[in-house]
PDB file of N, CA and C in Angstrom:
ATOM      1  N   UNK A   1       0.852  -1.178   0.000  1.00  0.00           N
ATOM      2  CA  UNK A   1       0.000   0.000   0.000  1.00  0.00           C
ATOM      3  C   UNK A   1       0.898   1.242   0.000  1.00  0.00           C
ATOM      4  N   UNK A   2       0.566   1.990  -0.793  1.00  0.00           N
ATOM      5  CA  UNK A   2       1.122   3.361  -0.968  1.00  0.00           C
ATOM      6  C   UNK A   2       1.227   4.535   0.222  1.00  0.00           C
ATOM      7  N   UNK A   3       2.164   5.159   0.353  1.00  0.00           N
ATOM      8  CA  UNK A   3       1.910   6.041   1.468  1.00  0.00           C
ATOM      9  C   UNK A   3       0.887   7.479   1.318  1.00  0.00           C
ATOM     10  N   UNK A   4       0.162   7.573   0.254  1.00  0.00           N
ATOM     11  CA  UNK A   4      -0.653   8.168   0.220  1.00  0.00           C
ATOM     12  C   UNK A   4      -2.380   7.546   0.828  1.00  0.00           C
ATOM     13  N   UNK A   5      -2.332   6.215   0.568  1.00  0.00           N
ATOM     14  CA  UNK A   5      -3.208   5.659   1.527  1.00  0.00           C
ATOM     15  C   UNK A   5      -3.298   5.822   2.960  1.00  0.00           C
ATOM     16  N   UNK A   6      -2.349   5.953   3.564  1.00  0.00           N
ATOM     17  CA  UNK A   6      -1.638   6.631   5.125  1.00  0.00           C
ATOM     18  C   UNK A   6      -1.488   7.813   5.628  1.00  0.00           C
ATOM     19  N   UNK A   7      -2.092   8.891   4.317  1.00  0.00           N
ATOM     20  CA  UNK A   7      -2.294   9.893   4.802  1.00  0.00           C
ATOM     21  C   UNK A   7      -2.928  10.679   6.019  1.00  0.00           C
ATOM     22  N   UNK A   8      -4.099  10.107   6.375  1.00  0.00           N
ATOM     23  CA  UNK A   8      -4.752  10.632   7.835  1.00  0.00           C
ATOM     24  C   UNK A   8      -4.060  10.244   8.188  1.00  0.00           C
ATOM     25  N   UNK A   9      -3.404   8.759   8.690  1.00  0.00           N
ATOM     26  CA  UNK A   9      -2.781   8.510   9.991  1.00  0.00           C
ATOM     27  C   UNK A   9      -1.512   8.881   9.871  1.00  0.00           C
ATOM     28  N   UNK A  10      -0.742   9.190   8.749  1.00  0.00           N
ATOM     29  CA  UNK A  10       0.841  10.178   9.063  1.00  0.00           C
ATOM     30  C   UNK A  10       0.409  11.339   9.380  1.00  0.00           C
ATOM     31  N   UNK A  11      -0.755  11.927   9.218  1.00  0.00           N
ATOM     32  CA  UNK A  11      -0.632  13.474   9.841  1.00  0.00           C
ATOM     33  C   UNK A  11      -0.962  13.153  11.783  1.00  0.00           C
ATOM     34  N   UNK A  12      -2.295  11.892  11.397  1.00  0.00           N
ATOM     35  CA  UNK A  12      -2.364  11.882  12.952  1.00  0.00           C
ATOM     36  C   UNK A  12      -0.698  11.529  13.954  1.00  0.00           C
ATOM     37  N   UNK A  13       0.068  10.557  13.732  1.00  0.00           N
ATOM     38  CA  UNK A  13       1.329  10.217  14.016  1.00  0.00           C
ATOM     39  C   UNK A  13       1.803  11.709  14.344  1.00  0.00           C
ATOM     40  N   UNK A  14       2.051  12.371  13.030  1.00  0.00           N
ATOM     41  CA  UNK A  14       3.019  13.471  13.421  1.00  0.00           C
ATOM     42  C   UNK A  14       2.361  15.058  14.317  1.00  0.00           C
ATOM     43  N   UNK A  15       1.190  14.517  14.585  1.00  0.00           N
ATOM     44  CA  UNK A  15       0.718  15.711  15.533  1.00  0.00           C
ATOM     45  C   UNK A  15       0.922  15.656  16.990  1.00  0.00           C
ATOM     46  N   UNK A  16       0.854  13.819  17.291  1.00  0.00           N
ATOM     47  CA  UNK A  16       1.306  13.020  18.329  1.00  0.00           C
ATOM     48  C   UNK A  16       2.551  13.345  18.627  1.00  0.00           C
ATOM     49  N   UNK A  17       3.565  13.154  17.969  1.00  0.00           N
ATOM     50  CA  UNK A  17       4.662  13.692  18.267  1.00  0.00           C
ATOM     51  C   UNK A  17       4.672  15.097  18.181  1.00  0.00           C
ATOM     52  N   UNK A  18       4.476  16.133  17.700  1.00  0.00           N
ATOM     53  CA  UNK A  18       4.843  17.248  18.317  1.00  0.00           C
ATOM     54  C   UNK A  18       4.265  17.664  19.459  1.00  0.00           C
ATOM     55  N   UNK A  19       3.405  16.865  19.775  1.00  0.00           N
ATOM     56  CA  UNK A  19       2.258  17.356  21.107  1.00  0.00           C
ATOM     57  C   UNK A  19       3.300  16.860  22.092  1.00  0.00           C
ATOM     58  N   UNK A  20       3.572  15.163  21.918  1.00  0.00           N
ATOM     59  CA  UNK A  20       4.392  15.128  22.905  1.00  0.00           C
ATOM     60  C   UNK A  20       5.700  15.856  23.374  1.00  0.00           C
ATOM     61  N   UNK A  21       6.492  16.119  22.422  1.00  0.00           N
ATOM     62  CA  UNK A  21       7.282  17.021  22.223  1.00  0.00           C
ATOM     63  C   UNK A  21       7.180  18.068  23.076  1.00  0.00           C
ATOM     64  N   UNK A  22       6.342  18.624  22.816  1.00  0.00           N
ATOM     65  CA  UNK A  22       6.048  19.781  23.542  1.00  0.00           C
ATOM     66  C   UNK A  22       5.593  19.874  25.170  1.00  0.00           C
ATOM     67  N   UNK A  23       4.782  18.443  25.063  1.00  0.00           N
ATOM     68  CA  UNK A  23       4.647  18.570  26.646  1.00  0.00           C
ATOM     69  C   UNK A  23       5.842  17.921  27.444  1.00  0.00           C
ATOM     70  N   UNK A  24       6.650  17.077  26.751  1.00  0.00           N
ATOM     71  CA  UNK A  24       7.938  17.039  27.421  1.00  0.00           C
ATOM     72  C   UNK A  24       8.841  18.267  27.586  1.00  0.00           C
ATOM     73  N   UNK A  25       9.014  18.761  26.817  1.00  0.00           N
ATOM     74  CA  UNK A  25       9.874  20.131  27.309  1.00  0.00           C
ATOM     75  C   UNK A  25       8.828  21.290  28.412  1.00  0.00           C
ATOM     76  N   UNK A  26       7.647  21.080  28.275  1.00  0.00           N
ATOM     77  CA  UNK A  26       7.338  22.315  29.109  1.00  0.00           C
ATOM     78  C   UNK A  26       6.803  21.205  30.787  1.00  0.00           C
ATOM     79  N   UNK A  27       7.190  20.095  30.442  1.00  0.00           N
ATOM     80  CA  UNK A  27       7.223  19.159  32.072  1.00  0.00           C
ATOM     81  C   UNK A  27       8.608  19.553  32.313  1.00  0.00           C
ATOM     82  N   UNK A  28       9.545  19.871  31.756  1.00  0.00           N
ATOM     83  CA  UNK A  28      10.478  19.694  32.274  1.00  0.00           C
ATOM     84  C   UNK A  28      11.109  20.868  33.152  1.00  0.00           C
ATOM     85  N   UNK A  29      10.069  22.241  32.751  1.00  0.00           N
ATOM     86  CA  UNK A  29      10.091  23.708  33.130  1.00  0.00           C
ATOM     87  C   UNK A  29       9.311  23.464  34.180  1.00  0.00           C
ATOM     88  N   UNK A  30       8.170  22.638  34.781  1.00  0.00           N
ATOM     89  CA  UNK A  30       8.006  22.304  35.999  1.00  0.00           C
ATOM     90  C   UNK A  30       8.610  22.606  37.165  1.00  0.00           C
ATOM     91  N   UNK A  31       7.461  23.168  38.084  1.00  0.00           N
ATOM     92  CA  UNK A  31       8.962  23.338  39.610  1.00  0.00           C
ATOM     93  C   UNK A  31       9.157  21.975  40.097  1.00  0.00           C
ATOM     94  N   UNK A  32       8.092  20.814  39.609  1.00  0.00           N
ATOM     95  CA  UNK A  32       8.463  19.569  40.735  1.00  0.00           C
ATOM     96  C   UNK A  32       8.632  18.344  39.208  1.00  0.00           C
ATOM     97  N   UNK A  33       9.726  18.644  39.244  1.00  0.00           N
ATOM     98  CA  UNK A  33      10.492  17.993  37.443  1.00  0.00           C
ATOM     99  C   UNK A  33      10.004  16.759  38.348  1.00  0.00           C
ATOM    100  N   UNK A  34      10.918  16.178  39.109  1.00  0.00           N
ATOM    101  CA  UNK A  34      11.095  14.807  39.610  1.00  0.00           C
ATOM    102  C   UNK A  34       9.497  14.000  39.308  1.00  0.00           C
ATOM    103  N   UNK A  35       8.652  14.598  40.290  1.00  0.00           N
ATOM    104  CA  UNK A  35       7.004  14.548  39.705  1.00  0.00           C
ATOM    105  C   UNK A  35       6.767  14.071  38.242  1.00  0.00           C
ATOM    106  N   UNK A  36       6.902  14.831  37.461  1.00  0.00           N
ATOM    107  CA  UNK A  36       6.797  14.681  36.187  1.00  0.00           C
ATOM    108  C   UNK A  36       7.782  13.289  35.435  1.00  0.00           C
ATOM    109  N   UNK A  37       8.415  12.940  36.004  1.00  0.00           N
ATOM    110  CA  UNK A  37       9.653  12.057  35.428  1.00  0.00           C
ATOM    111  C   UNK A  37       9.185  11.117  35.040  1.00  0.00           C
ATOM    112  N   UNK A  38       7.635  10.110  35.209  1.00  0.00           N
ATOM    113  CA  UNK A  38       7.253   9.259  34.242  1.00  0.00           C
ATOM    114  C   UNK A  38       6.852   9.793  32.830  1.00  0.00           C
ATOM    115  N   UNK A  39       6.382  10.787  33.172  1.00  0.00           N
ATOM    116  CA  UNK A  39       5.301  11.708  32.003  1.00  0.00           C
ATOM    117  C   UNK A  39       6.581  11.876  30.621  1.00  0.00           C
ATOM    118  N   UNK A  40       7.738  12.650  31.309  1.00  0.00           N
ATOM    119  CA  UNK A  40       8.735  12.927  30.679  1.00  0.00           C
ATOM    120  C   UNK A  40       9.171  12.105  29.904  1.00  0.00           C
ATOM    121  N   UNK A  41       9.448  10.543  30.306  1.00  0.00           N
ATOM    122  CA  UNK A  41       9.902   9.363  29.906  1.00  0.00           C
ATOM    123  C   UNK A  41       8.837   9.009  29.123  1.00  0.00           C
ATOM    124  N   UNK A  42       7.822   8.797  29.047  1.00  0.00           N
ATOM    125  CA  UNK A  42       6.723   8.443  28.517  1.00  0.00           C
ATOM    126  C   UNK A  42       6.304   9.377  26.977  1.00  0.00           C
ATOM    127  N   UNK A  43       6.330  10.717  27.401  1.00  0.00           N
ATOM    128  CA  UNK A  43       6.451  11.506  25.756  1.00  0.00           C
ATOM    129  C   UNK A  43       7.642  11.356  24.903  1.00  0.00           C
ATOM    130  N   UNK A  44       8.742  10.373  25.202  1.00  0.00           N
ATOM    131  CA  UNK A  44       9.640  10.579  24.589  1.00  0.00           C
ATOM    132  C   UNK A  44       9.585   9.599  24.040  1.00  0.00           C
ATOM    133  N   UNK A  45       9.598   8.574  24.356  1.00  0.00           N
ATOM    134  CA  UNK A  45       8.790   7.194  23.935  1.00  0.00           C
ATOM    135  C   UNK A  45       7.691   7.140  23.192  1.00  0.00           C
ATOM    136  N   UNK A  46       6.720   7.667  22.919  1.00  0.00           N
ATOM    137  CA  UNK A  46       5.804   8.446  22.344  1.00  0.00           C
ATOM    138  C   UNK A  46       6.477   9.468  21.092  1.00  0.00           C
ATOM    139  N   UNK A  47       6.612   9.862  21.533  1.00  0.00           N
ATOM    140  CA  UNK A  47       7.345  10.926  20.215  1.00  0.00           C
ATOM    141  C   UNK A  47       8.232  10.231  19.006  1.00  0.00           C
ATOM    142  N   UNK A  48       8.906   9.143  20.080  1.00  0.00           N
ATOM    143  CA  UNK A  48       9.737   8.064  19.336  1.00  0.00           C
ATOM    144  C   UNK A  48       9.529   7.548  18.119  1.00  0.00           C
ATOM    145  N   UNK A  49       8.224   6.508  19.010  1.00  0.00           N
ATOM    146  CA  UNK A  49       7.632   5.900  17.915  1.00  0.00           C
ATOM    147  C   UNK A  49       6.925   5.918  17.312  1.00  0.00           C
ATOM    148  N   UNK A  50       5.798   7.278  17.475  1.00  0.00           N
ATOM    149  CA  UNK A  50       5.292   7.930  16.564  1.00  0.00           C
ATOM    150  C   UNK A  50       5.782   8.363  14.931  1.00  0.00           C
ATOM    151  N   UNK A  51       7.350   8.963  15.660  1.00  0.00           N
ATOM    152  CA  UNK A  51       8.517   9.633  14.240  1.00  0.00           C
ATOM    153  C   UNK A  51       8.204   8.140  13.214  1.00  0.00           C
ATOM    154  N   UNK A  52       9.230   7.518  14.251  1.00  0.00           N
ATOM    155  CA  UNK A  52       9.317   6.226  13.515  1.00  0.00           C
ATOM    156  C   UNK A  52       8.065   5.411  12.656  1.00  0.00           C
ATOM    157  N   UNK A  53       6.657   5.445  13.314  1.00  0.00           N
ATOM    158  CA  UNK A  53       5.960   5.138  12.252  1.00  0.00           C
ATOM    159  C   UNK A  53       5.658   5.648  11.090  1.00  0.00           C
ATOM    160  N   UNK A  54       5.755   7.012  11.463  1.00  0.00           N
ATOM    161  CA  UNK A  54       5.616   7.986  10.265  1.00  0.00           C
ATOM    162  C   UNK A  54       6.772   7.692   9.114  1.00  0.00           C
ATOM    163  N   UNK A  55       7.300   7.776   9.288  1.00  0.00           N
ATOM    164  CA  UNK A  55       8.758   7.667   8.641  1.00  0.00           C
ATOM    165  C   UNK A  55       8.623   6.228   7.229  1.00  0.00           C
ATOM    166  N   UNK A  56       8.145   5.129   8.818  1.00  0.00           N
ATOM    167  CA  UNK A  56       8.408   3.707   7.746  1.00  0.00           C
ATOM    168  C   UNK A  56       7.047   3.726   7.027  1.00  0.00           C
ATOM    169  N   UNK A  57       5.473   4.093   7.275  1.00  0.00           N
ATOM    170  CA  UNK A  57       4.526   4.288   6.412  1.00  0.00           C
ATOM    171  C   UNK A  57       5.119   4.948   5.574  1.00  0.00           C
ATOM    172  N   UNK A  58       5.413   5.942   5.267  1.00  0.00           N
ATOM    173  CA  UNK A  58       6.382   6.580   4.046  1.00  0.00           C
ATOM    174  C   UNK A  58       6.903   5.750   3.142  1.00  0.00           C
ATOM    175  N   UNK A  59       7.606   4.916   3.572  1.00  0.00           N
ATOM    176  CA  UNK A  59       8.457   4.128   2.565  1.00  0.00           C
ATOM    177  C   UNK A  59       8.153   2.932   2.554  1.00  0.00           C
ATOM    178  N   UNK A  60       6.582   2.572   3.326  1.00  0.00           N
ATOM    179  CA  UNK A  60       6.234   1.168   2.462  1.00  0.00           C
ATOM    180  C   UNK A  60       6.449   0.042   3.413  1.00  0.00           C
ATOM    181  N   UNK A  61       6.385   0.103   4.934  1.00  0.00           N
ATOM    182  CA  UNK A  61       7.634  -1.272   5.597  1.00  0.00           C
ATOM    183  C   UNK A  61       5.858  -2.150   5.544  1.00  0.00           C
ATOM    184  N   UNK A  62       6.980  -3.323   5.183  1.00  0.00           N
ATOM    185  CA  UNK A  62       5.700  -4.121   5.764  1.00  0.00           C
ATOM    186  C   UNK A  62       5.381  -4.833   7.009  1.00  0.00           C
ATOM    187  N   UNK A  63       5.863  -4.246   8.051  1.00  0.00           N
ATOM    188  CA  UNK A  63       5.605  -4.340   9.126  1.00  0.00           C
ATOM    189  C   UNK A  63       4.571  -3.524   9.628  1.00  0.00           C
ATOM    190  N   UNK A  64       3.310  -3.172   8.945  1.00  0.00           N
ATOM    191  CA  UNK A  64       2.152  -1.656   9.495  1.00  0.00           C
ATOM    192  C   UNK A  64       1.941  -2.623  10.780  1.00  0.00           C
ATOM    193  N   UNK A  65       1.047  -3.856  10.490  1.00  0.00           N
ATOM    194  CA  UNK A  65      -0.077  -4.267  11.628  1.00  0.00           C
ATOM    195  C   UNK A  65       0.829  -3.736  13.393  1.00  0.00           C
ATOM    196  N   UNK A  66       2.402  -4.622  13.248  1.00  0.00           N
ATOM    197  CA  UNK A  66       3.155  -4.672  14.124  1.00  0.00           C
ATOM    198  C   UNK A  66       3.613  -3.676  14.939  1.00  0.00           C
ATOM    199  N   UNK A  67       3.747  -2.605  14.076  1.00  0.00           N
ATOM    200  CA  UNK A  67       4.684  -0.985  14.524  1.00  0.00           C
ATOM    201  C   UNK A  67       3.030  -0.320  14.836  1.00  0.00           C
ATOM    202  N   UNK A  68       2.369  -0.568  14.165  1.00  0.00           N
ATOM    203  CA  UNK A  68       0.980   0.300  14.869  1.00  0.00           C
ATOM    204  C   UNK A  68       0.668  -0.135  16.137  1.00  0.00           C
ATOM    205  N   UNK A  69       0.571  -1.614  16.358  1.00  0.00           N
ATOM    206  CA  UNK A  69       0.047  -2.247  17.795  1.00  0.00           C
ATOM    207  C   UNK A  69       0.660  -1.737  18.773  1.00  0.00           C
ATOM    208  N   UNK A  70       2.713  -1.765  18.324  1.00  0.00           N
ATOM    209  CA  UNK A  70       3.287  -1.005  19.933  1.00  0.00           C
ATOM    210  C   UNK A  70       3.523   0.428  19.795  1.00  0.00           C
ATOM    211  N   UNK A  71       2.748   1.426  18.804  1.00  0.00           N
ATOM    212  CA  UNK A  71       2.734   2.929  18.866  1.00  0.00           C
ATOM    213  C   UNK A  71       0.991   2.767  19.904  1.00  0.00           C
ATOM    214  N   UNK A  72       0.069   2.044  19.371  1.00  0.00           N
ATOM    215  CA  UNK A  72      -1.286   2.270  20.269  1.00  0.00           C
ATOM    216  C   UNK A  72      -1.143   1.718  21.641  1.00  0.00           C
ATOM    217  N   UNK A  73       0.307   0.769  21.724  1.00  0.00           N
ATOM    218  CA  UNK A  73       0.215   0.424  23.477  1.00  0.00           C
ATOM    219  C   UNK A  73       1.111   1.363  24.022  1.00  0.00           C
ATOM    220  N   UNK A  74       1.651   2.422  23.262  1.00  0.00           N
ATOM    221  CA  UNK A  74       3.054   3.460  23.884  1.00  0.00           C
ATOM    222  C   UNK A  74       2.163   4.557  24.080  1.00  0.00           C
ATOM    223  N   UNK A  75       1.265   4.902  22.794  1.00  0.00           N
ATOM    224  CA  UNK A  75       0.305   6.252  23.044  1.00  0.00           C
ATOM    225  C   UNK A  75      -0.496   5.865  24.177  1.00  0.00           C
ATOM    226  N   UNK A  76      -1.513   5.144  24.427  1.00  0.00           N
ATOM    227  CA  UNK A  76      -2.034   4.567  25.469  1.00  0.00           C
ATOM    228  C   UNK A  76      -1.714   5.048  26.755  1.00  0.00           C
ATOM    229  N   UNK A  77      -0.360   4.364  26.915  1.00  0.00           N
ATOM    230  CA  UNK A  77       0.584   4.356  28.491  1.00  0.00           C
ATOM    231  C   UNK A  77       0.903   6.342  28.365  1.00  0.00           C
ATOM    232  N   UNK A  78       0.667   6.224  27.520  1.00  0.00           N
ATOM    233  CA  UNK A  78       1.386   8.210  27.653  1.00  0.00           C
ATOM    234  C   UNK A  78       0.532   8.945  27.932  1.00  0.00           C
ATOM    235  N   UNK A  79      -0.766   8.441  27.216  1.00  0.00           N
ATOM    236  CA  UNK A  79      -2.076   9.617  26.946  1.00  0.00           C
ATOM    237  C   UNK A  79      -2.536   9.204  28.981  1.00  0.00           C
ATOM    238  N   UNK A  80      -2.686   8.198  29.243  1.00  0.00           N
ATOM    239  CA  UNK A  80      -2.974   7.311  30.321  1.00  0.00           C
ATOM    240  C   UNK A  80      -1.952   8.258  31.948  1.00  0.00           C
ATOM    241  N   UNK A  81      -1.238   8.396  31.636  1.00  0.00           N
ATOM    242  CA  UNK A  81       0.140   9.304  32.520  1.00  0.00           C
ATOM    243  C   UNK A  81       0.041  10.592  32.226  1.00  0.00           C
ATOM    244  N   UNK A  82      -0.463  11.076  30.800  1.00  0.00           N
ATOM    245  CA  UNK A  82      -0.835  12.418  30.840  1.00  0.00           C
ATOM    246  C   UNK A  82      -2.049  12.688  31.601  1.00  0.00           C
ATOM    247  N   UNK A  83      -2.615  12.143  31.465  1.00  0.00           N
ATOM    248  CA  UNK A  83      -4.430  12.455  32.062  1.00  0.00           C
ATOM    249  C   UNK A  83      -4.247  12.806  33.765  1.00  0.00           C
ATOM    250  N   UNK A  84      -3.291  12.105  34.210  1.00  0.00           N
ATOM    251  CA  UNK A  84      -2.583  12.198  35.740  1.00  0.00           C
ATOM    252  C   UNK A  84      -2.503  13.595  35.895  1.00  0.00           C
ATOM    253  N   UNK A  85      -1.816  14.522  35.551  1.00  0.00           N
ATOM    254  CA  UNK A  85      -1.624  15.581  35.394  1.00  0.00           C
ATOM    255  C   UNK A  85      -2.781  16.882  35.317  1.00  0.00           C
ATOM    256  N   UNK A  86      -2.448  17.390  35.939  1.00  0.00           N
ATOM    257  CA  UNK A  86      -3.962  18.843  35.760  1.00  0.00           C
ATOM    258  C   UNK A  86      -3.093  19.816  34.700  1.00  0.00           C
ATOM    259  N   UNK A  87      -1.479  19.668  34.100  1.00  0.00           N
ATOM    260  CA  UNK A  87      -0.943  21.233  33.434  1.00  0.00           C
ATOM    261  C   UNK A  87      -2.140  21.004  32.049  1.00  0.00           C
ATOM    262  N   UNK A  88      -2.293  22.114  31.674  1.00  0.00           N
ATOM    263  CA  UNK A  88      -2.855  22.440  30.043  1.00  0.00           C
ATOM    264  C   UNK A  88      -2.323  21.559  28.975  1.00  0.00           C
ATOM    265  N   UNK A  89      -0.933  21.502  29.589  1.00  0.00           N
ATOM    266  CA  UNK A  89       0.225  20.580  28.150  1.00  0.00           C
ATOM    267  C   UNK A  89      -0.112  19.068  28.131  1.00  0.00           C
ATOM    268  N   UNK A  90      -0.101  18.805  29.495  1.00  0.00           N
ATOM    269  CA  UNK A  90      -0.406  17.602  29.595  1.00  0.00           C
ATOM    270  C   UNK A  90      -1.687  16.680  29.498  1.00  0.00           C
ATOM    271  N   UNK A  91      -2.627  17.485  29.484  1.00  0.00           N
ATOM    272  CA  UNK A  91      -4.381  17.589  29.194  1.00  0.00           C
ATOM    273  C   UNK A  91      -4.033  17.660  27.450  1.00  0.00           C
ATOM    274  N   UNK A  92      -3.671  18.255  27.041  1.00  0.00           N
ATOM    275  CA  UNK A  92      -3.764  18.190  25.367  1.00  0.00           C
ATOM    276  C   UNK A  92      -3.179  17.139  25.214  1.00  0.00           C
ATOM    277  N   UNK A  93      -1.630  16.689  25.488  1.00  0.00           N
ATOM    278  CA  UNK A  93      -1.281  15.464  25.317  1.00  0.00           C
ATOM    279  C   UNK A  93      -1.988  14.570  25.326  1.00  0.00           C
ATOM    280  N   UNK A  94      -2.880  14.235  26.505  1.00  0.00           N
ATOM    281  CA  UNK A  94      -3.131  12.970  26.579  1.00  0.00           C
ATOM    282  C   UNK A  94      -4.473  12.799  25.511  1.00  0.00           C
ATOM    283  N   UNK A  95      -4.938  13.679  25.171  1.00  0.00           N
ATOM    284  CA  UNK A  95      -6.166  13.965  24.494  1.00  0.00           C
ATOM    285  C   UNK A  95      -5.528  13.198  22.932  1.00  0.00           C
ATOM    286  N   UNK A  96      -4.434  13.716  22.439  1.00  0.00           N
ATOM    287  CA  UNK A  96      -3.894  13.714  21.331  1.00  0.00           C
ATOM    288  C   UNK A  96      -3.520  12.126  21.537  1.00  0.00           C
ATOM    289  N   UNK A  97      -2.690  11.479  22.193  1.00  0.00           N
ATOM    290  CA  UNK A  97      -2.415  10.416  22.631  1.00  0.00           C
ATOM    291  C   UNK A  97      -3.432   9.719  22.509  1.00  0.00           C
ATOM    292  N   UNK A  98      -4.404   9.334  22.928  1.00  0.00           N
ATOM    293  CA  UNK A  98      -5.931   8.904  22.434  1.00  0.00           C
ATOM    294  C   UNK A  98      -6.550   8.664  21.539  1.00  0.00           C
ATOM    295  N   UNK A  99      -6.412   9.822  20.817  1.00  0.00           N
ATOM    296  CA  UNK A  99      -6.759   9.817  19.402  1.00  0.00           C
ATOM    297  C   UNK A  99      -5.631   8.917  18.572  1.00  0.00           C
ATOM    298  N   UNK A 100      -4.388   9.477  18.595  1.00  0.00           N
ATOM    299  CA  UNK A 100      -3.319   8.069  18.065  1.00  0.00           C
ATOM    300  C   UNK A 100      -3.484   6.701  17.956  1.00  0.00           C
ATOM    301  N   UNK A 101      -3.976   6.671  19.543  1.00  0.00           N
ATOM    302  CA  UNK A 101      -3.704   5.009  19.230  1.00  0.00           C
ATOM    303  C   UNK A 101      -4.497   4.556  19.161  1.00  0.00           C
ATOM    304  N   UNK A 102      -6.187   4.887  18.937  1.00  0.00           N
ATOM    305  CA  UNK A 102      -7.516   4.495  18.328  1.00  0.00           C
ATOM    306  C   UNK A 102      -6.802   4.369  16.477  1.00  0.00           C
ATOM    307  N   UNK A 103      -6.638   5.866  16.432  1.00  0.00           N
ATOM    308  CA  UNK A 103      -5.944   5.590  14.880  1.00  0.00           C
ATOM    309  C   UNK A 103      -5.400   4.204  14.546  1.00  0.00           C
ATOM    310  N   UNK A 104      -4.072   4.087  15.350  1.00  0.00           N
ATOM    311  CA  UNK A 104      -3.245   3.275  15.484  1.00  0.00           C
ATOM    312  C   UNK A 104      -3.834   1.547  15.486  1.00  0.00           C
ATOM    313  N   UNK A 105      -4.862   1.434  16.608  1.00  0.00           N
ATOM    314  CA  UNK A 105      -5.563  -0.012  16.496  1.00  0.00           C
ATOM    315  C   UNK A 105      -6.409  -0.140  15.175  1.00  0.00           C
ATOM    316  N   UNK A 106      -7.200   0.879  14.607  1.00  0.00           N
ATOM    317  CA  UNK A 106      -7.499   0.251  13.751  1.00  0.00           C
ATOM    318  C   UNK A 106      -6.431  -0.073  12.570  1.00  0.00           C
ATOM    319  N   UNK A 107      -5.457   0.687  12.292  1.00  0.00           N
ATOM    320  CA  UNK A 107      -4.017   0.285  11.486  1.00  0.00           C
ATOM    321  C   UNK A 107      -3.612  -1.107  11.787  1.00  0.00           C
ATOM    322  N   UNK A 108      -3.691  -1.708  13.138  1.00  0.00           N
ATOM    323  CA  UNK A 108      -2.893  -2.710  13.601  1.00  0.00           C
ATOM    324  C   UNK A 108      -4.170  -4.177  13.160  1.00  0.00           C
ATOM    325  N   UNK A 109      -5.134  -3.845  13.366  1.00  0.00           N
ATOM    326  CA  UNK A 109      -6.236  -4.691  13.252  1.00  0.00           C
ATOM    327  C   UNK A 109      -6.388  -5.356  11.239  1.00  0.00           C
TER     328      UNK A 109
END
């Protein structure tokens, strides 16, 4: 399948990652960082393998079902650790995170 077929879900992927992105750097401006240190670990991981799916839908891997299943169990655990959180950043995250890996299961299914 062509990566133009993958279009919704590479834009969804790459919104995931900049969301996380973003709420990792502004957890990290936090006064109680330590607090935040799953969240932190968790968007980066997230951001990870978000890139990375985006990337290999691009060029065709035929691994979709596989790389989608552990981006919807990584978004999951992130969106899931964001929701913990009352900041604004982390409320959008997890919102965005959600939406991913619904994307994501039906990709994997």
């Amino acid at each position: 399948m062509s990566h133009e077929n993958y279009q919704s879900i590479i834009e969804t992927l790459h919104e995931c990652m900049s969301t996380c992105n973003h709420c990792y750097d502004a957890c990290l401006k936090e006064d109680d960082v330590k607090m935040m240190a799953q969240c932190i670990r968790l968007d980066r991981e997230c951001a990870d393998i978000c890139a990375y799916l985006e990337q290999a839908l691009g060029r065709g891997t035929p691994f979709v079902p596989e790389l989608a299943q552990v981006c919807a169990d990584i978004c999951e655990a992130c969106g899931t650790e964001c929701k913990k959180h009352d900041h604004d950043h982390c409320q959008k995250c997890a919102e965005v995170c959600f939406k991913c890996a619904e994307e994501c299961k039906k990709l994997a299914s």
